[in-house]
N, C-alpha and C. Protein backbone atom coordinates (compact mmCIF):
# COMPACT_ATOMS: atom_id res chain seq x y z
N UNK A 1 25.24 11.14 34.24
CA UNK A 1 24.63 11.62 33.02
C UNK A 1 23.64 10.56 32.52
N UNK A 2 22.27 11.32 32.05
CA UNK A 2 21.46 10.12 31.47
C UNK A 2 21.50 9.98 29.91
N UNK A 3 21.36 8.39 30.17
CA UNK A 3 21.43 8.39 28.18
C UNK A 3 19.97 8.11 28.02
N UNK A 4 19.53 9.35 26.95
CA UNK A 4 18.34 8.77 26.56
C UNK A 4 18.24 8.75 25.13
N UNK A 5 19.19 7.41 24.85
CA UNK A 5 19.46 6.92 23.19
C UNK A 5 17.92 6.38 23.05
N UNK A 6 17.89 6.35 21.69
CA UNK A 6 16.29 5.64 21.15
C UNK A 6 16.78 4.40 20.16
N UNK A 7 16.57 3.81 19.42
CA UNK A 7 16.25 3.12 17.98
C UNK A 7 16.23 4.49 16.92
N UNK A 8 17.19 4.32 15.85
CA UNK A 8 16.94 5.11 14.96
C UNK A 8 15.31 5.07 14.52
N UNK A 9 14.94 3.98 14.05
CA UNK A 9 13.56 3.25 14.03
C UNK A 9 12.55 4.19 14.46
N UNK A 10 12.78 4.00 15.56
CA UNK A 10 12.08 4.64 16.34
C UNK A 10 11.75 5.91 16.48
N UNK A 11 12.85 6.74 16.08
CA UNK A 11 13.40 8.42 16.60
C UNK A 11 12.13 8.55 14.84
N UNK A 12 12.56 7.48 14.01
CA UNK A 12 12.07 7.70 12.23
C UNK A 12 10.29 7.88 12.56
N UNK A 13 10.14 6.85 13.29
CA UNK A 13 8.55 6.66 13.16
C UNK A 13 8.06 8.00 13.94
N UNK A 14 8.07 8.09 14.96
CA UNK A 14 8.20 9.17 15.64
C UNK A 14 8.02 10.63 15.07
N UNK A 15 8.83 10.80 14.31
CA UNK A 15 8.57 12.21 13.21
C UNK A 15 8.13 12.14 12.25
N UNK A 16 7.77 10.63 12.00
CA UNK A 16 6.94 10.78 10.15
C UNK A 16 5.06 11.35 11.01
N UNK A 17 5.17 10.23 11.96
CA UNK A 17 3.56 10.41 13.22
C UNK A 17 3.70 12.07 13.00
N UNK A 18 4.53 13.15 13.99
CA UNK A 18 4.29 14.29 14.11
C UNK A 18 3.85 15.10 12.98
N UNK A 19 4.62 14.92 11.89
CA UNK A 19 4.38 15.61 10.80
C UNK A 19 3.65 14.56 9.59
N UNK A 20 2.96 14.02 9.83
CA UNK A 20 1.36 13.37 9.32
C UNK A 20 2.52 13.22 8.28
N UNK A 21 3.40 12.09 8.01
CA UNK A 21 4.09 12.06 6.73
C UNK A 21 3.71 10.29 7.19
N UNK A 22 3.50 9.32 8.14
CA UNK A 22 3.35 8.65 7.53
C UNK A 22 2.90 7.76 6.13
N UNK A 23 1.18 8.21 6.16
CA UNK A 23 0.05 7.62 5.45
C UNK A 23 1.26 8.19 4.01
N UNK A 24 1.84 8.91 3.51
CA UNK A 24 2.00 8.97 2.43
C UNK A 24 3.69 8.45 2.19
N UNK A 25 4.34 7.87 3.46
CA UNK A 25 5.82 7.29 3.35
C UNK A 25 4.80 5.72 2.90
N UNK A 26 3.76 4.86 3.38
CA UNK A 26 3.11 4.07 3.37
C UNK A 26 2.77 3.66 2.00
N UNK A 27 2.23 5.03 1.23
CA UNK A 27 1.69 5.08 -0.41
C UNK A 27 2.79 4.67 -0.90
N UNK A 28 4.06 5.25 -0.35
CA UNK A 28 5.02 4.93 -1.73
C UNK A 28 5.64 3.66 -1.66
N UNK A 29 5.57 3.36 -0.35
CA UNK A 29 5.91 2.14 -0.44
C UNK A 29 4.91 0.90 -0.92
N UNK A 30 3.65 1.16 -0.86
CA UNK A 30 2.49 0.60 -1.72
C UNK A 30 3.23 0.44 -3.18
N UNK A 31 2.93 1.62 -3.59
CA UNK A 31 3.45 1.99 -5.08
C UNK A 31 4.55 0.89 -5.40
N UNK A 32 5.64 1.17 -5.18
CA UNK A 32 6.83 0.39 -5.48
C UNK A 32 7.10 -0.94 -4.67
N UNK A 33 6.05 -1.57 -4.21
CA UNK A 33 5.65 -3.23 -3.77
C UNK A 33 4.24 -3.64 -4.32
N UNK A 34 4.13 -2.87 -5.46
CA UNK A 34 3.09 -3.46 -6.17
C UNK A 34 3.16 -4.91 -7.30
N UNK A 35 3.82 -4.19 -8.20
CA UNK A 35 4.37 -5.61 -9.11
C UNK A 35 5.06 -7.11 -8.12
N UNK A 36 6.09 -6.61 -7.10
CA UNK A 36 6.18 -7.69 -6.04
C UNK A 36 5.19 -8.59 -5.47
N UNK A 37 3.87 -7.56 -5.26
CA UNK A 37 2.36 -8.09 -4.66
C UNK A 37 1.68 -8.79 -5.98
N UNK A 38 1.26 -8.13 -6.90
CA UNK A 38 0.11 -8.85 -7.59
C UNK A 38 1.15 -9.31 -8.91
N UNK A 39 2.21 -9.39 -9.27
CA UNK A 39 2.81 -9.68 -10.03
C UNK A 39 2.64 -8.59 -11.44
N UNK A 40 3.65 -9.02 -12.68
CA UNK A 40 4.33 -7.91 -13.42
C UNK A 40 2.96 -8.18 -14.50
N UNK A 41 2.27 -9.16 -15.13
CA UNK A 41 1.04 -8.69 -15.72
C UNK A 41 0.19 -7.80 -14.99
N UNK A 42 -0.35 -7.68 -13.64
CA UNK A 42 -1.27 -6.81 -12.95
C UNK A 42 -0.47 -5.64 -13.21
N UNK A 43 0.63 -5.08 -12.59
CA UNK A 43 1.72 -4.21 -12.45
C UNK A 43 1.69 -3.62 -14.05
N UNK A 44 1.78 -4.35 -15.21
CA UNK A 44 1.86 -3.72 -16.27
C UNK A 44 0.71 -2.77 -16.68
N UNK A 45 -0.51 -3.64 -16.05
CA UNK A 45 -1.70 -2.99 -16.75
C UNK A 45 -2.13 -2.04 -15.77
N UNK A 46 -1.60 -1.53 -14.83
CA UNK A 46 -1.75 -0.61 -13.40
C UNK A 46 -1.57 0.47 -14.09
N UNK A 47 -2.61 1.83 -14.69
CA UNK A 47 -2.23 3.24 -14.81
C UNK A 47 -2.31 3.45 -13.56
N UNK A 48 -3.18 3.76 -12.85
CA UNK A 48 -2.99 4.69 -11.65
C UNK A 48 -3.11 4.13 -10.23
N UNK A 49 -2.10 4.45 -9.23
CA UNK A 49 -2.65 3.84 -7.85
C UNK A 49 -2.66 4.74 -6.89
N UNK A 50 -3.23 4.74 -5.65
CA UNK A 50 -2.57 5.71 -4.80
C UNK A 50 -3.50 5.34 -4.05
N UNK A 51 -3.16 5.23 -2.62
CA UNK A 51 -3.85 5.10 -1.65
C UNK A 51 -4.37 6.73 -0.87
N UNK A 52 -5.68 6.42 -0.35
CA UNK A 52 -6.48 7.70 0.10
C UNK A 52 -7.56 7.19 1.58
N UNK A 53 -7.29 7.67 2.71
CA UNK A 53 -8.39 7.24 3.74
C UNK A 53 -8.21 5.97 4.19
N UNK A 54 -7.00 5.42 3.73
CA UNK A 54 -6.86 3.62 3.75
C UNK A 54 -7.52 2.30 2.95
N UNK A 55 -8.07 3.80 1.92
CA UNK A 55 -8.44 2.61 0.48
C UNK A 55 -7.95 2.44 -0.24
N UNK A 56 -6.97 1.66 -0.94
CA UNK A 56 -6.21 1.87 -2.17
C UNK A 56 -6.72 1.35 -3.33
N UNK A 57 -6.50 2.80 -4.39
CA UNK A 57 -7.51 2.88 -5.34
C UNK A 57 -6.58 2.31 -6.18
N UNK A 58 -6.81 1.49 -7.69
CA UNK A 58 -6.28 1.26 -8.45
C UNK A 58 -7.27 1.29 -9.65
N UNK A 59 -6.12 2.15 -10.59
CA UNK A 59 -6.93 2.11 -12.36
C UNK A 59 -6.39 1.12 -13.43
N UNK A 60 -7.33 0.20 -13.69
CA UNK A 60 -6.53 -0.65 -14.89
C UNK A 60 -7.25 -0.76 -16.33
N UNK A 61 -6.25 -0.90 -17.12
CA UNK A 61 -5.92 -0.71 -18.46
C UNK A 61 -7.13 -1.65 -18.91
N UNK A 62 -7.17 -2.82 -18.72
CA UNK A 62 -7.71 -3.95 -19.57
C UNK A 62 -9.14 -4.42 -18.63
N UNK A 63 -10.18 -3.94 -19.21
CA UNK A 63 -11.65 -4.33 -18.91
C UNK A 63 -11.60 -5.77 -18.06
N UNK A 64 -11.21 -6.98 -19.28
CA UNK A 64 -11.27 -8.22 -18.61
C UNK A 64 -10.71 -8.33 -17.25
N UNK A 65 -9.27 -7.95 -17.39
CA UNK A 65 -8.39 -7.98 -16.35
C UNK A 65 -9.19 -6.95 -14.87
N UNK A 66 -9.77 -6.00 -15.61
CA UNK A 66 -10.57 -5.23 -14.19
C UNK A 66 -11.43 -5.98 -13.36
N UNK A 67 -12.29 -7.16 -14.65
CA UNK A 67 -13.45 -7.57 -14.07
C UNK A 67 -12.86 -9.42 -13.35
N UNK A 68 -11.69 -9.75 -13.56
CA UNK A 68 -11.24 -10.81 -13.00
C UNK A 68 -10.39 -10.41 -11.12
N UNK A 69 -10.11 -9.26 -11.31
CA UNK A 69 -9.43 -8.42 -10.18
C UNK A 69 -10.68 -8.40 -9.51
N UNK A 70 -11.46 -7.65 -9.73
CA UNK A 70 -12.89 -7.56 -8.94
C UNK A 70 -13.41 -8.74 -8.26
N UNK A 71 -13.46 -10.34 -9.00
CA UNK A 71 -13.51 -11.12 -8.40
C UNK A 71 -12.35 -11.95 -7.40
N UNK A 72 -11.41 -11.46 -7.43
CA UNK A 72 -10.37 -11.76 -6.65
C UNK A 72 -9.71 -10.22 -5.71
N UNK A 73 -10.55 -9.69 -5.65
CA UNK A 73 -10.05 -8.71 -4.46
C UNK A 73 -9.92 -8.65 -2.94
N UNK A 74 -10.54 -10.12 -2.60
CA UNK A 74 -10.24 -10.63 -1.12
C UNK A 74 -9.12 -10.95 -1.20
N UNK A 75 -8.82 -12.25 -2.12
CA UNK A 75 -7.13 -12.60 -1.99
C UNK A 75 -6.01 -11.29 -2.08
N UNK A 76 -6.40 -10.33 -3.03
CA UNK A 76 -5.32 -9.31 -3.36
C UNK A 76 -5.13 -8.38 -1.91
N UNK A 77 -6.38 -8.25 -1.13
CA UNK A 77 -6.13 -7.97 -0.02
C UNK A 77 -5.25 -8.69 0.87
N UNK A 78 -5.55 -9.62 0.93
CA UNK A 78 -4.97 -10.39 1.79
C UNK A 78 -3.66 -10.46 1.43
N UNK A 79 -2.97 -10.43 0.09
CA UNK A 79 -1.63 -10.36 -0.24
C UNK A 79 -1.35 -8.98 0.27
N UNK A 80 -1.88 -8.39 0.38
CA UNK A 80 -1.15 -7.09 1.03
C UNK A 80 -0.93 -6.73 2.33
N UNK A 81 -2.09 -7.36 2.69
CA UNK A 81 -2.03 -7.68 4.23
C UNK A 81 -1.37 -7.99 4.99
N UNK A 82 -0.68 -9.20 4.25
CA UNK A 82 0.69 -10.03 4.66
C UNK A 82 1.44 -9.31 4.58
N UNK A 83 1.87 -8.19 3.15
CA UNK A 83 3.17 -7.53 3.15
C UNK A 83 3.21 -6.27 4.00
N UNK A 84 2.04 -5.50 4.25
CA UNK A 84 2.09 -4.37 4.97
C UNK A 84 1.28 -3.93 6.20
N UNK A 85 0.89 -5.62 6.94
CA UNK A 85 -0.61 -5.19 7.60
C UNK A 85 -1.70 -4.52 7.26
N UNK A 86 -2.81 -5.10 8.01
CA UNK A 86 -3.84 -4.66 8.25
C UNK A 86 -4.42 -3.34 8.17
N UNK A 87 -3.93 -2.88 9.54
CA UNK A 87 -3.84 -1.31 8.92
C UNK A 87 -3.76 -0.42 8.19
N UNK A 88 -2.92 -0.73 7.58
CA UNK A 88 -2.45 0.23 6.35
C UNK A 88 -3.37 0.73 5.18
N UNK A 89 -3.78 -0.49 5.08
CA UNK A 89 -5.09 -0.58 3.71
C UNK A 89 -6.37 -1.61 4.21
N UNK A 90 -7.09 -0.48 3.98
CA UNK A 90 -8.66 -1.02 4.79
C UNK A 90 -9.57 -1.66 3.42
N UNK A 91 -9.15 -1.14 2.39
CA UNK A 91 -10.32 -1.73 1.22
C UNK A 91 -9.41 -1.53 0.46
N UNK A 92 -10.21 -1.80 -1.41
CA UNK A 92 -9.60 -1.88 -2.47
C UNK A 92 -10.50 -1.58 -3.54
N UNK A 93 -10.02 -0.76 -4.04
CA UNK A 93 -11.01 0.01 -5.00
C UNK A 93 -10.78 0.07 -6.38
N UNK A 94 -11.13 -1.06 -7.25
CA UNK A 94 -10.92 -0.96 -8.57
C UNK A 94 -11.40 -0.26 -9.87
N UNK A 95 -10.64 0.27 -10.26
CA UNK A 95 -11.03 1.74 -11.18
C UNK A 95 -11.00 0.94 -12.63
């Protein structure tokens, strides 16, 4: 008899791919590793996020705070980068 056991892991990734559920198992985990990523002042002033096409858009509350994000949106990439690869999120789009 053959065993053809997998990695749960595996059998997981596998069916999120078939049924195009990754890109949005990805968002939520964006979502809820946000305050972890840019910390709980960014996180507070975050109304809206959601990633789309592999840009993740973000809306924030406080003008200054938009226009200091804007100049630091390489590093914020790069913090994400680290936590979720490359892939995942191609740009960053501040609202």
């Amino acid at each position: 008899m053959k065993n053809d056991a997998k990695p749960l892991s595996a059998v997981l990734n596998q069916l999120l791919e078939t049924y195009k559920l990754k890109s949005k198992v990805n968002e939520v985990n964006i979502v809820n590793s946000w305050e972890k990523v840019v910390g709980p002042l960014i996180a507070g002033r975050t109304e809206k996020i959601y990633l789309k096409n592999g840009v993740l858009h973000i809306t924030i509350s406080s003008a200054p705070l938009k226009q200091e994000l804007l100049y630091s949106k390489s590093q914020i990439l790069e913090l994400l980068w680290k936590e979720f690869g490359k892939g995942t999120i191609t740009d960053l789009a501040i609202h």
